[in-house]
Protein backbone atom coordinates (compact mmCIF):
# COMPACT_ATOMS: atom_id res chain seq x y z
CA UNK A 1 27.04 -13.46 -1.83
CA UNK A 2 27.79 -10.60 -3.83
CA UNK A 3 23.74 -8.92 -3.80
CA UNK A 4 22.50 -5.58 -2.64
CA UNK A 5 20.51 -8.65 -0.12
CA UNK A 6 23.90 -9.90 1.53
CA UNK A 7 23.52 -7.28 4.07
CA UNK A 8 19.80 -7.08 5.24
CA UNK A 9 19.86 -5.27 8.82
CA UNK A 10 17.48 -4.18 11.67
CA UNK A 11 17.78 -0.52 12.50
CA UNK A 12 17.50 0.00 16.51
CA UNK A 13 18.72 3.07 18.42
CA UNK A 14 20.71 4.62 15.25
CA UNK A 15 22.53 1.35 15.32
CA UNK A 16 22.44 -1.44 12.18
CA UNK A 17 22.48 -4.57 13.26
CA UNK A 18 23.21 -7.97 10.99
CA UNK A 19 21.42 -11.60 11.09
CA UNK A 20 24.24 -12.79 13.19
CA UNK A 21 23.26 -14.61 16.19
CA UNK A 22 19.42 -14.11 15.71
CA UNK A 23 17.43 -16.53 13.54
CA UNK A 24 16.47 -15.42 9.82
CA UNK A 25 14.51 -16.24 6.41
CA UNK A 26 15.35 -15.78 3.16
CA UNK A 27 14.80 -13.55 0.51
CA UNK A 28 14.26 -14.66 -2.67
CA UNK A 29 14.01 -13.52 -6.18
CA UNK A 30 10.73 -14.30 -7.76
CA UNK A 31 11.37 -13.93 -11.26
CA UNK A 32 14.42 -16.53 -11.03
CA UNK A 33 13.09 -18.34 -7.46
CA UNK A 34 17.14 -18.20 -5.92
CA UNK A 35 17.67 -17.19 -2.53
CA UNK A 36 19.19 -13.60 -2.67
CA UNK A 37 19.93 -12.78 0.86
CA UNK A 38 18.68 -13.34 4.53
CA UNK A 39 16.82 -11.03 6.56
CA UNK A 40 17.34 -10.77 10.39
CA UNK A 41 14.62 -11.84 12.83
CA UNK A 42 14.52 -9.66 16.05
CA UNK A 43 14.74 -11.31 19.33
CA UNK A 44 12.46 -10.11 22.44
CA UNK A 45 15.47 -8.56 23.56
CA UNK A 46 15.76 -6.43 20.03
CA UNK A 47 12.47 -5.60 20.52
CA UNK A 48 12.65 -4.10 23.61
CA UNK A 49 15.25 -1.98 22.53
CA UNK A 50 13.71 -0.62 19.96
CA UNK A 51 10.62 0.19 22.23
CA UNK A 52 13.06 1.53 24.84
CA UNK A 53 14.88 3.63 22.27
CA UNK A 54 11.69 4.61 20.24
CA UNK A 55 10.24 6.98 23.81
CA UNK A 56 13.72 8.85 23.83
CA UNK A 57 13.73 9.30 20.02
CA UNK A 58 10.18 10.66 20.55
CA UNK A 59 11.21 13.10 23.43
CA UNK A 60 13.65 14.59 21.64
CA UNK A 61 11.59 14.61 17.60
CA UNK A 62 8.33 16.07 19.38
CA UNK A 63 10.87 18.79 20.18
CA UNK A 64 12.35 19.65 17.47
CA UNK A 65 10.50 22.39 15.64
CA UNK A 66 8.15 21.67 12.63
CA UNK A 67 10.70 23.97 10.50
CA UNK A 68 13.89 21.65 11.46
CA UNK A 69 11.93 18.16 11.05
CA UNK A 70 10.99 19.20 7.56
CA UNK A 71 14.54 20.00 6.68
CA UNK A 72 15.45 16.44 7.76
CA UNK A 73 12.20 15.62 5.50
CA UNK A 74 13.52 17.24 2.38
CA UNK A 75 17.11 16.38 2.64
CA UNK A 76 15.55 12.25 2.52
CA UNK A 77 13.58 13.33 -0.39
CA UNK A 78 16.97 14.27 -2.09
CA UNK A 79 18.67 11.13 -1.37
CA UNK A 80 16.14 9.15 -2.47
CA UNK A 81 16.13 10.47 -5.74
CA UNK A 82 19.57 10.50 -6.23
CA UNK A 83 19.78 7.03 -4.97
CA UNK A 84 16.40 6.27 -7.21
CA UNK A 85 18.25 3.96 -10.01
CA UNK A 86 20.29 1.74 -7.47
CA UNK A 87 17.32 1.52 -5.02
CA UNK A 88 15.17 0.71 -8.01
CA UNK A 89 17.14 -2.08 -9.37
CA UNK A 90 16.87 -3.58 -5.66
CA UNK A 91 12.82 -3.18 -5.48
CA UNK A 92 12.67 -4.86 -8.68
CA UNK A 93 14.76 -7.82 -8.03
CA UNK A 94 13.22 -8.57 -4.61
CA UNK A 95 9.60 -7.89 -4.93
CA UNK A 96 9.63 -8.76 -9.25
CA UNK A 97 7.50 -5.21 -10.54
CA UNK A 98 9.10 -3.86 -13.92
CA UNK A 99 11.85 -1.83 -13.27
CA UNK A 100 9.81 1.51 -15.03
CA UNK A 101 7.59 0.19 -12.05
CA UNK A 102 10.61 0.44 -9.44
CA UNK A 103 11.24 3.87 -10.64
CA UNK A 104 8.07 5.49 -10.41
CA UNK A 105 7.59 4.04 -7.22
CA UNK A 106 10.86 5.63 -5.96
CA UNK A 107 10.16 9.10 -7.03
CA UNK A 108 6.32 8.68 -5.29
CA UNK A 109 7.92 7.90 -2.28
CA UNK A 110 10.38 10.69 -2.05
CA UNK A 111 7.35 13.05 -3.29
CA UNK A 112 5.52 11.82 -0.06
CA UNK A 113 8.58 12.95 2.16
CA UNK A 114 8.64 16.14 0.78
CA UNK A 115 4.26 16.36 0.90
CA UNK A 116 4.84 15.94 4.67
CA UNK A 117 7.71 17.97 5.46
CA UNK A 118 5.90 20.93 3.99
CA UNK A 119 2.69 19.74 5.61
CA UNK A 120 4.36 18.82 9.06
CA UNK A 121 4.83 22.80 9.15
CA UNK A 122 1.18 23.48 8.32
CA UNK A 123 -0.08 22.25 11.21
CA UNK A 124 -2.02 24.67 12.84
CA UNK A 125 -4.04 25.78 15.71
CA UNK A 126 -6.74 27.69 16.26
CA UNK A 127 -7.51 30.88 18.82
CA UNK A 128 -11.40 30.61 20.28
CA UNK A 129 -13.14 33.66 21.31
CA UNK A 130 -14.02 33.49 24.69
CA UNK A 131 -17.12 34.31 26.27
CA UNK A 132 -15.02 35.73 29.35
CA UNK A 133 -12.57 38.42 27.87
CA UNK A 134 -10.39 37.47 31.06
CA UNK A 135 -9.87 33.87 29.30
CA UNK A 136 -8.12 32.88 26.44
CA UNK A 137 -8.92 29.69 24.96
CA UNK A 138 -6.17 27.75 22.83
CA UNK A 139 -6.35 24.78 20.04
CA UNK A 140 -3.46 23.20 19.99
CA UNK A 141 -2.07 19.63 17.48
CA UNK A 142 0.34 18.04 19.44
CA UNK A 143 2.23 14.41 17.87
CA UNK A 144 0.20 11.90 19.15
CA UNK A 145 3.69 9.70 20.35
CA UNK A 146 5.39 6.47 19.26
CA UNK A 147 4.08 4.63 16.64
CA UNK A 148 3.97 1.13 15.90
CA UNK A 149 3.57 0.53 11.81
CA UNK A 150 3.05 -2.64 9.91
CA UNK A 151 3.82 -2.33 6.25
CA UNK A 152 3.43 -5.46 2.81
CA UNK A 153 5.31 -6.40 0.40
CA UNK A 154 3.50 -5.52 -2.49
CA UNK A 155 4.55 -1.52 -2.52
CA UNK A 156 8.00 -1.95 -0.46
CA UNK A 157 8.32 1.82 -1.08
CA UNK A 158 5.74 4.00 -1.22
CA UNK A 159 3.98 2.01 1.54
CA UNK A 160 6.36 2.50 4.14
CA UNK A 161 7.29 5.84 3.26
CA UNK A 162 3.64 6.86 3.60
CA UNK A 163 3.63 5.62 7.09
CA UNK A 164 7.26 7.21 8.08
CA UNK A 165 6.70 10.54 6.44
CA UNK A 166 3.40 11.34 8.17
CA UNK A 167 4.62 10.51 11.82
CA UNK A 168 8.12 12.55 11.60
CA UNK A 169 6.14 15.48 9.96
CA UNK A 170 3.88 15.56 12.79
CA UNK A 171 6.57 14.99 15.54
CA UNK A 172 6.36 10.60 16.40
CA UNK A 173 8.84 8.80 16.40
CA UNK A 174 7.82 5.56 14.61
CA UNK A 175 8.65 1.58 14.74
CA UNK A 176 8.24 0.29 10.87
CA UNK A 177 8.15 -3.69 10.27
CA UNK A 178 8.51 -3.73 6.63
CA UNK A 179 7.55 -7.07 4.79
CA UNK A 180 10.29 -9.91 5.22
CA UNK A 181 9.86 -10.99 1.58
CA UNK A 182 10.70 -6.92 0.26
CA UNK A 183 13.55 -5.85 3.12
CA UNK A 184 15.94 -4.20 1.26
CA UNK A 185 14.12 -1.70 -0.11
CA UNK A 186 12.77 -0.23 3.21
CA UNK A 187 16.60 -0.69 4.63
CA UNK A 188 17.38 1.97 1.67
CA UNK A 189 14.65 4.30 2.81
CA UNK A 190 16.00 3.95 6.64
CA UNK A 191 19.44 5.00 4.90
CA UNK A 192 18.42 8.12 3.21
CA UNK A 193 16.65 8.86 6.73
CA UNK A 194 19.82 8.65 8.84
CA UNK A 195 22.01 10.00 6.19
CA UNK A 196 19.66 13.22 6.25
CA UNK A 197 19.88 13.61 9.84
CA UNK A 198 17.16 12.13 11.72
CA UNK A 199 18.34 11.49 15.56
CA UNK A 200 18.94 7.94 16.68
CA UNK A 201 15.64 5.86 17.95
CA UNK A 202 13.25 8.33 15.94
CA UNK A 203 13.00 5.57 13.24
CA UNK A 204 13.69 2.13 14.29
CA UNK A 205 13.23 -1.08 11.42
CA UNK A 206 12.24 -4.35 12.64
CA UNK A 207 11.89 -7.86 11.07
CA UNK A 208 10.69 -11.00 12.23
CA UNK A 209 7.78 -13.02 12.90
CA UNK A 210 4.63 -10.21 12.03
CA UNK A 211 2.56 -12.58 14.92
CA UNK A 212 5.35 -11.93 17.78
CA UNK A 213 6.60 -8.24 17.09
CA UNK A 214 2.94 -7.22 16.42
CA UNK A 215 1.83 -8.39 19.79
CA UNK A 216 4.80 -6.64 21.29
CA UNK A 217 5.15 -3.60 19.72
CA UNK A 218 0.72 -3.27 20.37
CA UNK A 219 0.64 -4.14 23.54
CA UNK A 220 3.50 -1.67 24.69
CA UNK A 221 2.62 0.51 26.40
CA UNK A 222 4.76 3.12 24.99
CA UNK A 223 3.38 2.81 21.54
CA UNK A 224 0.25 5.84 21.36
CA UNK A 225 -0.48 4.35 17.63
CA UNK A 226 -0.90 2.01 15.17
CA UNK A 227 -1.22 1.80 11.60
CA UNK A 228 -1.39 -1.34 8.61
CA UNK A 229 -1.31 -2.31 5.68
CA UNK A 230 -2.56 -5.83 4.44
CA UNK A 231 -4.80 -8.14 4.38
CA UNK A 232 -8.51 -8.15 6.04
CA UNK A 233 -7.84 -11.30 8.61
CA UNK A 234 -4.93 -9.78 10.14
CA UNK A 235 -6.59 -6.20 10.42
CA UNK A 236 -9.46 -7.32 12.07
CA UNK A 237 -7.16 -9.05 14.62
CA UNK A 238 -4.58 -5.65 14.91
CA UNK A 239 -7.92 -3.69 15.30
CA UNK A 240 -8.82 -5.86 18.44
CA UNK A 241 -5.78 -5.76 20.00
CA UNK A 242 -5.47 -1.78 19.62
CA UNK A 243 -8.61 -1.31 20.72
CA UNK A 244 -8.38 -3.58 23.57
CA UNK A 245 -5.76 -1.17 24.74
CA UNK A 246 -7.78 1.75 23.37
CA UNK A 247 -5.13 3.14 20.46
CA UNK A 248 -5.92 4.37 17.70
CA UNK A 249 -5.41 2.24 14.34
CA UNK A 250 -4.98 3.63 10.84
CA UNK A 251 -5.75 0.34 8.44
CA UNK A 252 -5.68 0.07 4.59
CA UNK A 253 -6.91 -3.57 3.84
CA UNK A 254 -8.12 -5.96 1.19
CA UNK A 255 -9.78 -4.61 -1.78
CA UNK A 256 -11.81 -6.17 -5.13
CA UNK A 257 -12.58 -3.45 -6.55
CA UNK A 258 -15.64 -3.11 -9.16
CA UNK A 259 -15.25 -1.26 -12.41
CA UNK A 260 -18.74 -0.26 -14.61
CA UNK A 261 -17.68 0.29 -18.32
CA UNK A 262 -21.18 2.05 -19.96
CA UNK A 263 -22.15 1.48 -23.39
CA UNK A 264 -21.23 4.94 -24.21
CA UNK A 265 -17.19 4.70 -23.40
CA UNK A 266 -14.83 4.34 -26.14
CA UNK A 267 -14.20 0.74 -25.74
CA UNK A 268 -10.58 0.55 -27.09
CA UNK A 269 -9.03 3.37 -25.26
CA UNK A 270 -10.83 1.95 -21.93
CA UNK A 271 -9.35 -1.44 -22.82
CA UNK A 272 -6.06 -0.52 -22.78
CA UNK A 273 -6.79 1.48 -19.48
CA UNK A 274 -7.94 -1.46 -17.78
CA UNK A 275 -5.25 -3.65 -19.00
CA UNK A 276 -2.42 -1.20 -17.97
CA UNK A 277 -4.19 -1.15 -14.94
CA UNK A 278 -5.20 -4.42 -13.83
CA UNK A 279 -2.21 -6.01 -15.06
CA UNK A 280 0.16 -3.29 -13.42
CA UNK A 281 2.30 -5.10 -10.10
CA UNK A 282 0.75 -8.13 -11.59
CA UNK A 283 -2.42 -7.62 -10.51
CA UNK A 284 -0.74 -7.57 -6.68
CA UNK A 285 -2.29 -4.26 -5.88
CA UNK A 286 -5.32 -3.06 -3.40
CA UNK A 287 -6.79 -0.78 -5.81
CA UNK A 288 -6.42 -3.11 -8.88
CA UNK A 289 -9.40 -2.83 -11.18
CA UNK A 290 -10.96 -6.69 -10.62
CA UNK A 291 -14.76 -7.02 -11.60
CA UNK A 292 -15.27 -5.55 -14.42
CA UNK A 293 -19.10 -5.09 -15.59
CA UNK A 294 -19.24 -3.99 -18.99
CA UNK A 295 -23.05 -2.86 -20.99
CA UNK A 296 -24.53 -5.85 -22.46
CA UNK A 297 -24.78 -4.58 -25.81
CA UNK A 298 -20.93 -3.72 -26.07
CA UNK A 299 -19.08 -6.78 -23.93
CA UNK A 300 -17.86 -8.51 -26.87
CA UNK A 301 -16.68 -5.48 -28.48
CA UNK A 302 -15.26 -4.38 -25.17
CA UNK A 303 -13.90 -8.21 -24.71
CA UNK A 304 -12.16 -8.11 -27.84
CA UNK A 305 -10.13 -5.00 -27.57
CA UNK A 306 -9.59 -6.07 -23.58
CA UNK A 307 -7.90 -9.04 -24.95
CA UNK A 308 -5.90 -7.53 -27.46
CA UNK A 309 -4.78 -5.17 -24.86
CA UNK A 310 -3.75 -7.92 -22.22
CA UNK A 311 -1.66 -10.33 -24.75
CA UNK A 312 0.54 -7.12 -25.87
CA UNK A 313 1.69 -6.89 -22.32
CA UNK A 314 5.05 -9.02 -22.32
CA UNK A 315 5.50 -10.79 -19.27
CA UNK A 316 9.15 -11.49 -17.45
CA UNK A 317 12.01 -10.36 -15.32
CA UNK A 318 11.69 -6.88 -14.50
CA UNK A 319 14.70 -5.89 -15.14
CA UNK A 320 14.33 -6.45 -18.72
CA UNK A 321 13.28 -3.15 -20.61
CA UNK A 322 10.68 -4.85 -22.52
CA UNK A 323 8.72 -6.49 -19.44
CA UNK A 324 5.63 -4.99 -18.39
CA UNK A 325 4.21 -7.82 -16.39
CA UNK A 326 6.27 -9.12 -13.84
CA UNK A 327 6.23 -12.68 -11.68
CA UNK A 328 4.12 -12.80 -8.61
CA UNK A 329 6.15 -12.21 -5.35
CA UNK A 330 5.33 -15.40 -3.79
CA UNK A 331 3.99 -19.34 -4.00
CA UNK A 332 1.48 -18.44 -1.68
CA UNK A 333 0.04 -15.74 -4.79
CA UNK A 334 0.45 -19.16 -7.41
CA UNK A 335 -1.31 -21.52 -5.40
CA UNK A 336 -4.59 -19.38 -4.68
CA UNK A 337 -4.35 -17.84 -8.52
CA UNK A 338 -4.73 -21.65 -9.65
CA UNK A 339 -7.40 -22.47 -7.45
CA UNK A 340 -9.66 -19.63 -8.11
CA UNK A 341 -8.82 -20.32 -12.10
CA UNK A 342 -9.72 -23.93 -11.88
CA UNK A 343 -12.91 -22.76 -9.35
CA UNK A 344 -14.05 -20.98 -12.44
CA UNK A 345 -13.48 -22.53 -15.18
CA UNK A 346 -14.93 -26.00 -13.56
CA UNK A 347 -17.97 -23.51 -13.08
CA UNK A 348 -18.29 -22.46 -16.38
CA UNK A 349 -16.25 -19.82 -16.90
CA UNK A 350 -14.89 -18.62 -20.68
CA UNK A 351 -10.90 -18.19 -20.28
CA UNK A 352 -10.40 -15.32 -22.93
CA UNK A 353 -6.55 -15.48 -22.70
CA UNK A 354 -4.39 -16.56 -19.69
CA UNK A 355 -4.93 -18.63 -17.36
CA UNK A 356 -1.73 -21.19 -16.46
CA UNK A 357 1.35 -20.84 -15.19
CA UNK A 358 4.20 -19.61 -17.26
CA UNK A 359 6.36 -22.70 -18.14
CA UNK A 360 9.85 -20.84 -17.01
CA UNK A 361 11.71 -20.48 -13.87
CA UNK A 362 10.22 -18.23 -11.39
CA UNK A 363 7.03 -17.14 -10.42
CA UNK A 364 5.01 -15.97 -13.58
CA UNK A 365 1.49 -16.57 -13.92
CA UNK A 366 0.05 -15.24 -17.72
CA UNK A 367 -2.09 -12.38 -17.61
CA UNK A 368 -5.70 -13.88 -17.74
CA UNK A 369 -9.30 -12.47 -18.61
CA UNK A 370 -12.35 -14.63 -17.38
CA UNK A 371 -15.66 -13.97 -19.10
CA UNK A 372 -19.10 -15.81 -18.17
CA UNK A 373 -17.93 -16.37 -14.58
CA UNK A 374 -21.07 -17.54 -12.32
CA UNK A 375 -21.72 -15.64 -8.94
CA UNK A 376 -20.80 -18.38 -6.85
CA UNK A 377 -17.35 -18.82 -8.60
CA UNK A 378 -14.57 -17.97 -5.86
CA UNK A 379 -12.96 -15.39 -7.66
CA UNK A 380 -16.38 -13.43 -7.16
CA UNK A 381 -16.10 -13.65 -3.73
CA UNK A 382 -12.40 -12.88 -2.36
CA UNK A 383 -9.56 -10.72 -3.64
CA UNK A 384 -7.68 -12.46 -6.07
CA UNK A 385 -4.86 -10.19 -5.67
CA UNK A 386 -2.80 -11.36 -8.29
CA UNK A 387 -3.33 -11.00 -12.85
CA UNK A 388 -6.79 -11.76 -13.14
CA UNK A 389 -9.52 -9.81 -14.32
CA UNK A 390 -13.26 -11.01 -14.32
CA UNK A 391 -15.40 -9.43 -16.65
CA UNK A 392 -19.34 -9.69 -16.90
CA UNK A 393 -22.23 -8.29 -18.40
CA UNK A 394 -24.68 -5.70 -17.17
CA UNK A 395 -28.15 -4.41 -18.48
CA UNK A 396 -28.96 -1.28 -16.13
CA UNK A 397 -26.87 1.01 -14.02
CA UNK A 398 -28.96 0.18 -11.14
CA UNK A 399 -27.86 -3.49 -12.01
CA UNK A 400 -23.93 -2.61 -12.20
CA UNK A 401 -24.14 -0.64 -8.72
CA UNK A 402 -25.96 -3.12 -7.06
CA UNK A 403 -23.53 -5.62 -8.18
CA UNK A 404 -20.47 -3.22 -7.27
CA UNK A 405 -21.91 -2.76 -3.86
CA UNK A 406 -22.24 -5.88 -2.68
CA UNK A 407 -18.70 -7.13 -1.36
CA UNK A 408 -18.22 -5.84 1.79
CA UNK A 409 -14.60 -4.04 0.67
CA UNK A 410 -15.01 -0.90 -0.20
CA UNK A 411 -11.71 0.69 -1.19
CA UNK A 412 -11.43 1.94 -5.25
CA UNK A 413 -14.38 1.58 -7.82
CA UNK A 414 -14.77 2.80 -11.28
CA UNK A 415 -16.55 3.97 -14.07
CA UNK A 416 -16.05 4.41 -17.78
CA UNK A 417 -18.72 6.97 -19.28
CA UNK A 418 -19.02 9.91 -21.64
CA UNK A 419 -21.91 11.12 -19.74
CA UNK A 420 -21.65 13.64 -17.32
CA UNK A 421 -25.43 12.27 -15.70
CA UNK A 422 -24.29 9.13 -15.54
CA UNK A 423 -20.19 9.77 -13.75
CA UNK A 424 -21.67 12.29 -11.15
CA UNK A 425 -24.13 8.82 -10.13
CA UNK A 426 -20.93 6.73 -9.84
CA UNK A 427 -19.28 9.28 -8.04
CA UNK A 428 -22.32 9.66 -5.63
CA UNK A 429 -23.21 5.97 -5.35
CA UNK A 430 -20.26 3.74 -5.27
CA UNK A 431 -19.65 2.30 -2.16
CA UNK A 432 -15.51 2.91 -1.85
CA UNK A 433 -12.70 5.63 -0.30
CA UNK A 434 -11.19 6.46 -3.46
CA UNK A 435 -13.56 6.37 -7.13
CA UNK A 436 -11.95 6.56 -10.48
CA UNK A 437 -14.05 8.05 -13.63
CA UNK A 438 -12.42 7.34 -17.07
CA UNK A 439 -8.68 6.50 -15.61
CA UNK A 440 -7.38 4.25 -13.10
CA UNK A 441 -4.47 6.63 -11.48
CA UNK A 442 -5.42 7.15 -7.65
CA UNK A 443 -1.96 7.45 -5.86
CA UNK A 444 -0.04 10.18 -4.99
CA UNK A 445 1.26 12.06 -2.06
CA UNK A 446 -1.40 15.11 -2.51
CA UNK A 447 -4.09 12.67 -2.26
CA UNK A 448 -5.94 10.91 0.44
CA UNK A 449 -5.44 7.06 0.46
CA UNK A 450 -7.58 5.12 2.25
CA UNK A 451 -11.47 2.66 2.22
CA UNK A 452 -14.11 1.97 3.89
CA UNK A 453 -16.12 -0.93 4.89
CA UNK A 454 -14.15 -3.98 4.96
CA UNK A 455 -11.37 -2.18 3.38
CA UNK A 456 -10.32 -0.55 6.33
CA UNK A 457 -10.53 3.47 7.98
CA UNK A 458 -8.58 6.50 7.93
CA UNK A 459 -6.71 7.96 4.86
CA UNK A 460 -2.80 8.25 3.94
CA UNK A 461 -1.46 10.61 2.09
CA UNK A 462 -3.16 14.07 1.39
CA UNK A 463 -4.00 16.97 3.93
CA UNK A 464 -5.83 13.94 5.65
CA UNK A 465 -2.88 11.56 5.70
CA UNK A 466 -0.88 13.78 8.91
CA UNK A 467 -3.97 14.16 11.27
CA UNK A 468 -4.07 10.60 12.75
CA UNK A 469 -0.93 10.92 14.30
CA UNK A 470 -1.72 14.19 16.16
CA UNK A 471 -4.05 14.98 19.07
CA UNK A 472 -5.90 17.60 19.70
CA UNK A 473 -5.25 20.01 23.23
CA UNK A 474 -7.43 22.80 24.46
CA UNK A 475 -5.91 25.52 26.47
CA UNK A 476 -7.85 27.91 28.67
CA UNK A 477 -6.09 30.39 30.05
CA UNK A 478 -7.00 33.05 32.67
């Protein structure tokens, strides 16, 4: 099979390692639905390795100074970028996202290994006066140890290269289990790693069954760490089983996130905002704009130029120049996009534009606005994490952050408003880690990544994004 896919491998102890002799799944192309390559399953015995492997890597990484990890740090950066087209082209074909897509999402995630490598060496401690002048007292940030990271499918990039930059600036070593359905991509990033000059067992890349290898790799007791990405279910059951074994757990989870568009906005330009940004990974995205409460007095004026916005949006195979929407990664993303379409529109709901499957090979589902959508409808109620956008009228603020508030996720919100009164309330009383006024643009390496609630703890990326995977030591000294 002549793919970038034909060659999917596990990375253990510096070695690669191949699907023969261990079971595997396939990958498949969503925007054409063929099988594109195989990824590897790792065995108990893989496993172990890696785990065995992982406490040398760390022994050695936790020793190498902050100046020499961040050289390893940069050089990755490099790679990726020069590798960004090839890598790109790979993204897009396994996980579907327009290529443009691909691309930015390339150059984020070498930006985050160069964020880290520059803040692995800012790490600092702190002298504290003592009250005995015979005693000196010492702060010190030590790497916490091995960590054990679960990353999705939905960013295949920037996702795992969040997780991986943050432990090696800070001095882990780190286990990643990328998503099965997106391997390749994350086998790239493992590349550029070793080809900068990371040591052998510092970064180790499993695959397999998430249920088995998560249960392992948490229950070791070498692992000092753990950190995911995906959906609320399986957090809540990762959180119980670090906790059970009292380790720390970073967790970015489920999100539906509210958006309050005020009468005084200028409706077209926050339209095509919201349409860009809704519609943008196919709607497959945490932070994607969802609920979208719009003034009373302006909806249909806002509905109109919402529409307009989401039919210009040309929906197909990412690599095709033109395509800004692409399929949904999965059936599993088709079936529950149906179900919460029919849910609503047996309840009432107005489809605006949207709502069926595209009639094409692949998995394409049309961009779709629902309008008039009662508060028992599904889609009200659970993340539809795939294209569609509810939208719904308000009459007072205190109406539209009531409303916003009352999911339990809490991970993006925002707010369209020309007035300052009215942003700095937004800002103060949305219920959510991250809060965007008049844009929809929250990720990048310089800035902290994370929810609350429901929608998980901790922050990646930013200052904040290195400090769970260091510990704090006091020194005093006579």
């Amino acid at each position: 099979m002549t793919t970038p896919y034909a060659d999917i491998l596990l990375l253990i102890d510096g070695e690669w390692i191949s699907a023969r002799d261990r079971a595997s799944s396939a990958v498949v192309n969503p925007a054409t639905g063929l099988e594109i390559g195989r990824v590897p399953h790792a065995t108990r015995a893989d496993m172990e390795r890696a785990i065995e492997s992982t406490q040398r890597g760390f022994d050695v990484w936790r020793n190498t100074s902050a100046y020499e990890r961040a050289k390893v740090l940069r050089k990755a950066a490099q790679l990726l970028r020069e590798r960004s087209e090839d890598i790109a082209r790979i993204l897009t074909t396994e996980q579907g996202k327009p290529l443009f897509e691909a691309r930015y999402e390339l150059g984020s995630s070498a930006d985050y290994f160069e964020w880290f490598a520059e803040e692995g060496r800012r790490v600092y401690g702190r002298v504290i006066p003592s009250r005995n002048s015979a005693v000196q007292q010492l702060v010190k940030k030590e790497p916490i140890g091995p960590v054990a990271a679960f990353a999705p499918w939905n960013f295949p990039a920037i996702t795992p290269s969040r997780k991986i930059g943050a432990a090696l600036a800070a001095g882990c070593s780190i286990i990643i289990k990328p998503g099965e359905e997106c391997p390749a991509t994350a086998v790239q990033i493992a590349r550029a790693l070793q080809d900068a000059g990371l040591p052998p067992g510092v970064l180790n890349v499993l695959f397999g069954e998430p249920a088995e290898i998560s249960e392992f790799l948490i229950n070791s007791p070498v692992t000092r760490k753990v950190s995911f990405t995906g959906s609320v279910p399986v957090g809540r059951h990762l959180s119980a089983m670090a906790g059970q074994a009292l380790k720390p757990i970073t967790l970015e989870l489920g999100g539906h996130a509210p958006v309050i568009v005020c009468e005084d906005a200028d409706l077209e330009k926050t339209a095509q905002i919201l349409a860009a940004g809704k519609f943008r990974g196919t709607g497959q995205i945490c932070l994607s704009p969802t609920r979208i409460m719009v003034q009373r007095s302006v909806q249909e004026a806002f509905l109109a130029h919402f529409v307009k916005a989401t039919q210009a949006l040309k929906v197909g195979n990412g690599l095709d120049a033109e395509t800004r929407v692409g399929p949904l990664s999965n059936e599993r993303r088709i079936k529950a996009i149906s179900e919460m379409v029919a849910d609503a529109r047996d309840r009432g709901a107005r489809v605006m534009t949207g709502g069926e499957r595209v009639a094409c090979p692949g998995l394409f589902w049309q961009p779709t606005i629902l309008a008039d959508v009662p508060a028992d409808a599904l889609v009200m109620h659970e993340e539809p994490f795939g294209p569609i956008a509810v939208v719904m009228p308000f009459d007072t603020i205190d109406d539209a952050i009531k409303e916003a508030n009352r999911l339990p996720y809490g991970l993006a919100a925002y707010g369209f408003t020309e007035s300052a009164r009215i942003a700095m309330r937004l800002g103060n009383e949305l219920e959510a880690g991250m809060i965007g006024i008049n844009h929809t643009e929250m990720i990048a390496c310089e800035l902290p990544f994370g929810g609350i609630k429901d929608s998980g703890q901790g922050s990646e990326g930013g200052a904040e994004g290195i400090q769970s995977y260091l510990t704090t030591k006091f020194i005093s000294q006579v």
